[in-house]
Protein backbone atom coordinates (compact mmCIF):
# COMPACT_ATOMS: atom_id res chain seq x y z
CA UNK A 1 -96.74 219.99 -101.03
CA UNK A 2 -95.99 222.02 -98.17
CA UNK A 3 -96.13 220.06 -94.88
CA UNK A 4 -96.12 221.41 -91.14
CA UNK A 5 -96.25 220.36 -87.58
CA UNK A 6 -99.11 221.69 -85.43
CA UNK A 7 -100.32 221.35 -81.70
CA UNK A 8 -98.72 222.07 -78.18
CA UNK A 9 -95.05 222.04 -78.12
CA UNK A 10 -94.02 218.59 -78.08
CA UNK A 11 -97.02 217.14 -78.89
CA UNK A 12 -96.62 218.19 -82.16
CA UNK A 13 -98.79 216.68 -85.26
CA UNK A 14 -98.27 215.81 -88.51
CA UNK A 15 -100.34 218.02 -90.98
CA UNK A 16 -100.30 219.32 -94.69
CA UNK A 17 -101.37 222.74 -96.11
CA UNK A 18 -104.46 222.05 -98.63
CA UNK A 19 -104.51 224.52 -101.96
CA UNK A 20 -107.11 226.75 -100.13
CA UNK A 21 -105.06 227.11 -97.10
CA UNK A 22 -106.34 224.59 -94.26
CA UNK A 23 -104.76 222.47 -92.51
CA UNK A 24 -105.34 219.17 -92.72
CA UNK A 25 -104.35 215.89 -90.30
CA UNK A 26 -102.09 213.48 -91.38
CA UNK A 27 -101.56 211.77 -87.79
CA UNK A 28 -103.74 208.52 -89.40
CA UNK A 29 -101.21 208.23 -92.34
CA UNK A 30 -97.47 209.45 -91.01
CA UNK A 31 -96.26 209.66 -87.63
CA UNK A 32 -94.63 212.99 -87.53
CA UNK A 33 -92.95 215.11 -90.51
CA UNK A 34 -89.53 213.84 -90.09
CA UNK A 35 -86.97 212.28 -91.49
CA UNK A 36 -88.51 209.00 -91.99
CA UNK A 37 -90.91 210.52 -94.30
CA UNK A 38 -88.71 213.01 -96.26
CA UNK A 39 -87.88 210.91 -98.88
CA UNK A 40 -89.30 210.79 -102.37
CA UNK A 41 -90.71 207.19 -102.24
CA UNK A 42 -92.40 208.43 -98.81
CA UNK A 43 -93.11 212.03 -99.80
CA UNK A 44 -94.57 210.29 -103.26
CA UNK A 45 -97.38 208.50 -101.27
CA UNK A 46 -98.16 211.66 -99.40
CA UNK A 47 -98.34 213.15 -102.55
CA UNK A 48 -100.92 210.92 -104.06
CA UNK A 49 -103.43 211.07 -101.29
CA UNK A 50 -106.61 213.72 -101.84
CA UNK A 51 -106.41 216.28 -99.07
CA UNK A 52 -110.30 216.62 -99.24
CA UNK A 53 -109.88 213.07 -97.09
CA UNK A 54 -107.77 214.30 -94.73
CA UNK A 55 -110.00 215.70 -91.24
CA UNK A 56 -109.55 219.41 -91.48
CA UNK A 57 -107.66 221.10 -88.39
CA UNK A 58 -109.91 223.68 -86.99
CA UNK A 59 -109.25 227.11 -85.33
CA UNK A 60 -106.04 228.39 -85.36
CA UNK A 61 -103.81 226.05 -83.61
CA UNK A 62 -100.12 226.51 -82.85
CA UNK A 63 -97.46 226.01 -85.56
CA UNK A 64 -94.69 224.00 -84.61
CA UNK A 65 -91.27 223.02 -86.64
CA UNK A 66 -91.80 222.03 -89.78
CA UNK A 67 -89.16 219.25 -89.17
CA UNK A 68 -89.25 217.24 -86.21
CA UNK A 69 -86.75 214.76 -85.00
CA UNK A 70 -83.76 216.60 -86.08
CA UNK A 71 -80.48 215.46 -86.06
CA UNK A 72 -78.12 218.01 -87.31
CA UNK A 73 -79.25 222.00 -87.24
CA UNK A 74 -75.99 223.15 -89.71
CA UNK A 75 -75.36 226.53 -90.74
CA UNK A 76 -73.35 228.58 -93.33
CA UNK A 77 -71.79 231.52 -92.63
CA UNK A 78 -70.94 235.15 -94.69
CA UNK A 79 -72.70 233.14 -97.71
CA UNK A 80 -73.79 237.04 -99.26
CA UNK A 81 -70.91 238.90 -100.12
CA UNK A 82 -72.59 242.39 -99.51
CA UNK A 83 -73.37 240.87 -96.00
CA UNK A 84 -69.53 239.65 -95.41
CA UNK A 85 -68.89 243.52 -96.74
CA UNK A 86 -71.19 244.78 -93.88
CA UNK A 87 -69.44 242.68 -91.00
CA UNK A 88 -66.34 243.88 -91.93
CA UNK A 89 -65.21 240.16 -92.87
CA UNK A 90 -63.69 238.95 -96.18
CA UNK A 91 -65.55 237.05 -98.42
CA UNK A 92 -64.62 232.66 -97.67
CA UNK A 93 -62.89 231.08 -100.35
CA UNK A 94 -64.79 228.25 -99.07
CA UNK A 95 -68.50 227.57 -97.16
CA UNK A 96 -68.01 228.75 -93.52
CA UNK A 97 -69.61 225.91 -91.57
CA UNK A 98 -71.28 226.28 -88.00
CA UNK A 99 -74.19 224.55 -85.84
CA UNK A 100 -77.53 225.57 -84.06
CA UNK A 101 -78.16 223.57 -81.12
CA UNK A 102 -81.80 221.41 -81.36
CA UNK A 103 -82.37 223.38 -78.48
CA UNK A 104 -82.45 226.10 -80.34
CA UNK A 105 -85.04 225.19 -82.76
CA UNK A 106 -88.74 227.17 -81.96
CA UNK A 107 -91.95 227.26 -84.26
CA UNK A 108 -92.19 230.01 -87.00
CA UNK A 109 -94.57 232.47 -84.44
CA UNK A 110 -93.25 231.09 -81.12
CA UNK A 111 -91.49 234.20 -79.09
CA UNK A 112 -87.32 234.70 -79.27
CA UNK A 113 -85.85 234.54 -76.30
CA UNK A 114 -83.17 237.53 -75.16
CA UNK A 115 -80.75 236.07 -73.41
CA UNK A 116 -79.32 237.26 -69.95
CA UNK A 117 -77.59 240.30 -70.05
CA UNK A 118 -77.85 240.39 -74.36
CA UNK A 119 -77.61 244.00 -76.05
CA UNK A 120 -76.63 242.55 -79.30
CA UNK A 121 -79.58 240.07 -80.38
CA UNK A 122 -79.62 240.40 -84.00
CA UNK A 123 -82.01 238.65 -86.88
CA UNK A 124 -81.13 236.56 -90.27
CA UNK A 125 -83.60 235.52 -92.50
CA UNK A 126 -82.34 232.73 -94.30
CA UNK A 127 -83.78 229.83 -96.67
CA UNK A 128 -83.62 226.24 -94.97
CA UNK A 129 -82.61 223.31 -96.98
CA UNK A 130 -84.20 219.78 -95.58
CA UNK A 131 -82.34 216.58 -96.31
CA UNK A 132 -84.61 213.87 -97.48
CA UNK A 133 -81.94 211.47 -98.66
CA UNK A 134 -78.80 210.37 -97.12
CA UNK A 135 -75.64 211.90 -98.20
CA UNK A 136 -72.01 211.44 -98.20
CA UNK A 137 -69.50 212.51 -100.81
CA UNK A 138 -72.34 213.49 -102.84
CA UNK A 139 -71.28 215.76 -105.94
CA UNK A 140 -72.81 219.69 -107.38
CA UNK A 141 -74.80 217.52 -110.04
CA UNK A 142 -76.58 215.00 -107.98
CA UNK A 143 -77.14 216.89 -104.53
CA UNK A 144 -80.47 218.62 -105.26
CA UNK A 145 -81.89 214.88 -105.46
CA UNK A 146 -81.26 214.13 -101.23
CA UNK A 147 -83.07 217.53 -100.98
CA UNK A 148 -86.81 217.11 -99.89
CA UNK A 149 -87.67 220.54 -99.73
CA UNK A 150 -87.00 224.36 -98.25
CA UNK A 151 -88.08 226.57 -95.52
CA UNK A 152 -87.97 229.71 -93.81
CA UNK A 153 -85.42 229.87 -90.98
CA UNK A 154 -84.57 233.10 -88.39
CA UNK A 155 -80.76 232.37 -87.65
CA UNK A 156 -81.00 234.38 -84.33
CA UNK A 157 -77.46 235.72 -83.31
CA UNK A 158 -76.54 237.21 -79.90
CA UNK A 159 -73.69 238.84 -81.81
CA UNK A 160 -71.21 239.83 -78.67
CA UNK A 161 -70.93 235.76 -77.83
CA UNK A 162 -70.78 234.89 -81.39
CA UNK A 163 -67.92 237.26 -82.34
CA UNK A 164 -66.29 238.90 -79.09
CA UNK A 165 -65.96 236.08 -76.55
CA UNK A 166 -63.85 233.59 -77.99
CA UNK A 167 -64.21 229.91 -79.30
CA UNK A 168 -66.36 229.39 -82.41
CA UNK A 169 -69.39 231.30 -83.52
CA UNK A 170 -71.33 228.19 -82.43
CA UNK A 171 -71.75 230.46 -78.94
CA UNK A 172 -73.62 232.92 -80.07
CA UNK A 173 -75.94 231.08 -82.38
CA UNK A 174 -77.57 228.39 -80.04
CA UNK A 175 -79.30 230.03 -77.21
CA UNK A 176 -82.77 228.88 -76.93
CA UNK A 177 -85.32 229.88 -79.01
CA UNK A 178 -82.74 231.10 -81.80
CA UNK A 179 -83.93 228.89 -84.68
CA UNK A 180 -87.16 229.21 -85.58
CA UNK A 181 -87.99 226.72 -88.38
CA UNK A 182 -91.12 226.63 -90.90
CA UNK A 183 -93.95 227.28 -91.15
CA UNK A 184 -93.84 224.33 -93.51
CA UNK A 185 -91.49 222.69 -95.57
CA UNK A 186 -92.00 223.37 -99.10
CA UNK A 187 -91.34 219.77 -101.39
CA UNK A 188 -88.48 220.55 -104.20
CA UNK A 189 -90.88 219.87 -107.06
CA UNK A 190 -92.58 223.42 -105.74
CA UNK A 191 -89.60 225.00 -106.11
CA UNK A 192 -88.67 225.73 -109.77
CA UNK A 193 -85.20 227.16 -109.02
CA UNK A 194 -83.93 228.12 -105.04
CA UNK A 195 -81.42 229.96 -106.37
CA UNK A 196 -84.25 232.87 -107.13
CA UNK A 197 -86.35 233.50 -104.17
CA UNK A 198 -87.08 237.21 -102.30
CA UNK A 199 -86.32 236.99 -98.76
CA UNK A 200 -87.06 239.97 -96.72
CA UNK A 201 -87.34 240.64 -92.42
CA UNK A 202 -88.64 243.49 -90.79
CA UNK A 203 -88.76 244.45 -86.64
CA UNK A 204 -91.69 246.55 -85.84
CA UNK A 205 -92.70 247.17 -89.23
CA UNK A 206 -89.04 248.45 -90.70
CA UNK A 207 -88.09 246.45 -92.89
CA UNK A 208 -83.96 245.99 -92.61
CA UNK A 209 -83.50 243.09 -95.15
CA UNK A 210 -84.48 242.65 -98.82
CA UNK A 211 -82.37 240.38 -100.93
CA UNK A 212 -83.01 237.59 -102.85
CA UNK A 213 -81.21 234.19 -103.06
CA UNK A 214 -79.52 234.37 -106.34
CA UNK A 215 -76.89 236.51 -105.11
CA UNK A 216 -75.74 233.88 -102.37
CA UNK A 217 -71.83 232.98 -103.19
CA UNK A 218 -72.35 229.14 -102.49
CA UNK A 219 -75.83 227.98 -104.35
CA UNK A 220 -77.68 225.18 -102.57
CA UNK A 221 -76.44 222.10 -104.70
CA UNK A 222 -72.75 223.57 -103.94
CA UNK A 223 -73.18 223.71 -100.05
CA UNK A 224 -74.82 220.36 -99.77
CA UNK A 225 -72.22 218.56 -101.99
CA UNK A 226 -69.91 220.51 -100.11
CA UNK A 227 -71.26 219.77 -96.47
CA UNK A 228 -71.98 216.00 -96.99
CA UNK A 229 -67.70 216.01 -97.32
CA UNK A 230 -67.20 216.73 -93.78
CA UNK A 231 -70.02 215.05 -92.49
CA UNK A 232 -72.90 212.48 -93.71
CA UNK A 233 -76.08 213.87 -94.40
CA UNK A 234 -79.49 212.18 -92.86
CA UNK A 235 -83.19 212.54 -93.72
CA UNK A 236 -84.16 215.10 -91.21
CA UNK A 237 -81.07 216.99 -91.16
CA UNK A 238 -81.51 220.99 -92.05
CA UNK A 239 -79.00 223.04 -93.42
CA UNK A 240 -79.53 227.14 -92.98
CA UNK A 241 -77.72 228.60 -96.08
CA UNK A 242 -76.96 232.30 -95.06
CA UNK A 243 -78.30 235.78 -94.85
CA UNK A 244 -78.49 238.69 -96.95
CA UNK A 245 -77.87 242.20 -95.72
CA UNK A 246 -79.59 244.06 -93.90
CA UNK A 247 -78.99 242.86 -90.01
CA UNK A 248 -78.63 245.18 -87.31
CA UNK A 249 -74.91 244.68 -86.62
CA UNK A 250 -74.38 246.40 -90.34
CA UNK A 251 -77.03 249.13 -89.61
CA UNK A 252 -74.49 252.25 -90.10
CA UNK A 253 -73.80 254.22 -88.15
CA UNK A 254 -74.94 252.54 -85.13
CA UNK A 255 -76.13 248.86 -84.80
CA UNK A 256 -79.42 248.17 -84.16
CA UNK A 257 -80.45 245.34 -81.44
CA UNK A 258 -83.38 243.52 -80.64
CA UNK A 259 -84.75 244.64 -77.36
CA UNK A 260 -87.54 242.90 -75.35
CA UNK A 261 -91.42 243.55 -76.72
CA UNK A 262 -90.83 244.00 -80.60
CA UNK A 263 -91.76 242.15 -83.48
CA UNK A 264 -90.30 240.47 -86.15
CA UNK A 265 -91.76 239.47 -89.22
CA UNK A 266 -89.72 237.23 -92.04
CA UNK A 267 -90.51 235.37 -94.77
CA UNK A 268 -89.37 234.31 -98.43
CA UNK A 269 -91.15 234.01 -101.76
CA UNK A 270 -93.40 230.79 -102.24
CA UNK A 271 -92.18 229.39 -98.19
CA UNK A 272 -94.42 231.37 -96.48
CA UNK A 273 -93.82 233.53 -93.04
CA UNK A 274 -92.70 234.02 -89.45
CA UNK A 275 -93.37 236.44 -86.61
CA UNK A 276 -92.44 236.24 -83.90
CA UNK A 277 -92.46 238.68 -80.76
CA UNK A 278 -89.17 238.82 -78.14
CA UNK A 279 -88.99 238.80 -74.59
CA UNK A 280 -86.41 238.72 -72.00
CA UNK A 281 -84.84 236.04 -70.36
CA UNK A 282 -85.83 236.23 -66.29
């Protein structure tokens, strides 16, 4: 199934994407697409209805997060070792662990944000991991089962507060607007394997990343086993799994920045796509 939020921001609905590509309401059978109905007993009901009963959506409305409600926005860090190569950083002997605000999160096509005084905005494409089932101390073998699906996430990074203003990288990741989420999540039975997806990002029609996910160091059952040690896991919670190369702080030999009026356009195999056009703070 792939499932989506829709309407105003805030006023989000619940909706699901039939096989020809409508949306359709689900606001008479769920609440919202969140963590109370990520899990398989809930997602296994959803499953069974016929989307031909569902009211279709009409025109073209707004996409929202594909998650709402959510608790816990954690990222993972350098988890490409041709992208630690082109920051210049060694590659972690372990999962390098850091947070997005829920302030940060923003629909798939809603606009990015420059910050004040930003000249290094930069762009990650990266594949989003949704909890559907609580975790804690969960191990490799068993952590794909608390998984209720993927997505496409843009881990925007004002690089200069991330890296060269002390503190964590925590900074430079959760500005407003720097995590757009979705378009929809994609259940785990519609993904055969996540460790073999394309994921690619161009701004203004260049495209700057092309890698695929079965070169990340730390596969997906390895970072949630891993993350749920530190911290408990809850239906809702998304987990951003890293970028390939390809983002404009590597461009050699001079970075590349987003500036205000350009667009950028990501997605990954089977999750669908995001663009989304910047602007500058006032």
């Amino acid at each position: 199934m792939k499932l989506l939020r829709y309407g105003p921001k805030g006023q989000e609905k619940p909706g699901l994407l039939d096989a020809q590509g409508k949306i359709r309401d689900l606001s008479k059978v769920v609440g919202d697409i969140d963590g109370a109905v990520l899990g398989d007993e809930s997602l296994a009901k959803l499953r069974a209805l016929d989307p031909a009963t569902l009211p279709v959506v009409e025109g073209n409305p707004r996409i929202g997060p594909c998650v709402g409600k959510i608790g816990k926005f954690i990222c993972i860090g350098l988890n490409y070792a041709d992208h630690a190569a082109e920051s210049n950083l060694p590659v972690p002997a372990e999962p390098v662990i850091f947070n997005k605000w829920t302030s940060a999160i923003s629909g798939p096509n809603d606009d990015i944000e420059i910050p004040r005084g930003s000249k290094k905005t930069d762009w990650e494409v990266e594949l989003g991991v949704v909890i559907g089932k609580a975790a804690k101390y969960v191990d490799e073998a068993n952590a794909l089962e608390h998984v209720a699906g993927y997505c496409v996430v843009n881990d925007v990074s004002e690089r200069e507060w991330q890296i060269e203003r002390g503190g964590t990288w925590d900074k430079g990741k959760g500005f407003d607007t720097f995590g757009p989420i979705g378009p929809w999540v994609v259940t785990r039975d519609e993904v055969a394997d996540p460790q073999n997806l394309n994921l690619w990002l161009e701004v203004d029609g260049h495209r700057y990343q092309n890698g695929s996910t079965k070169t990340m160091i730390f596969n997906v059952a390895k970072l949630v086993s891993y993350v749920s040690q530190c911290m408990s896991l809850q239906p809702g919670d998304v987990i951003s799994t890293g970028t390939p190369p390809g983002v404009g702080m590597g461009v050699k030999p001079n970075p590349v920045f987003l500036k205000a009026g350009q667009t950028v356009r990501l997605g990954i195999e089977g999750l669908g796509e995001q663009t989304q056009t910047t602007y500058a703070a006032e």
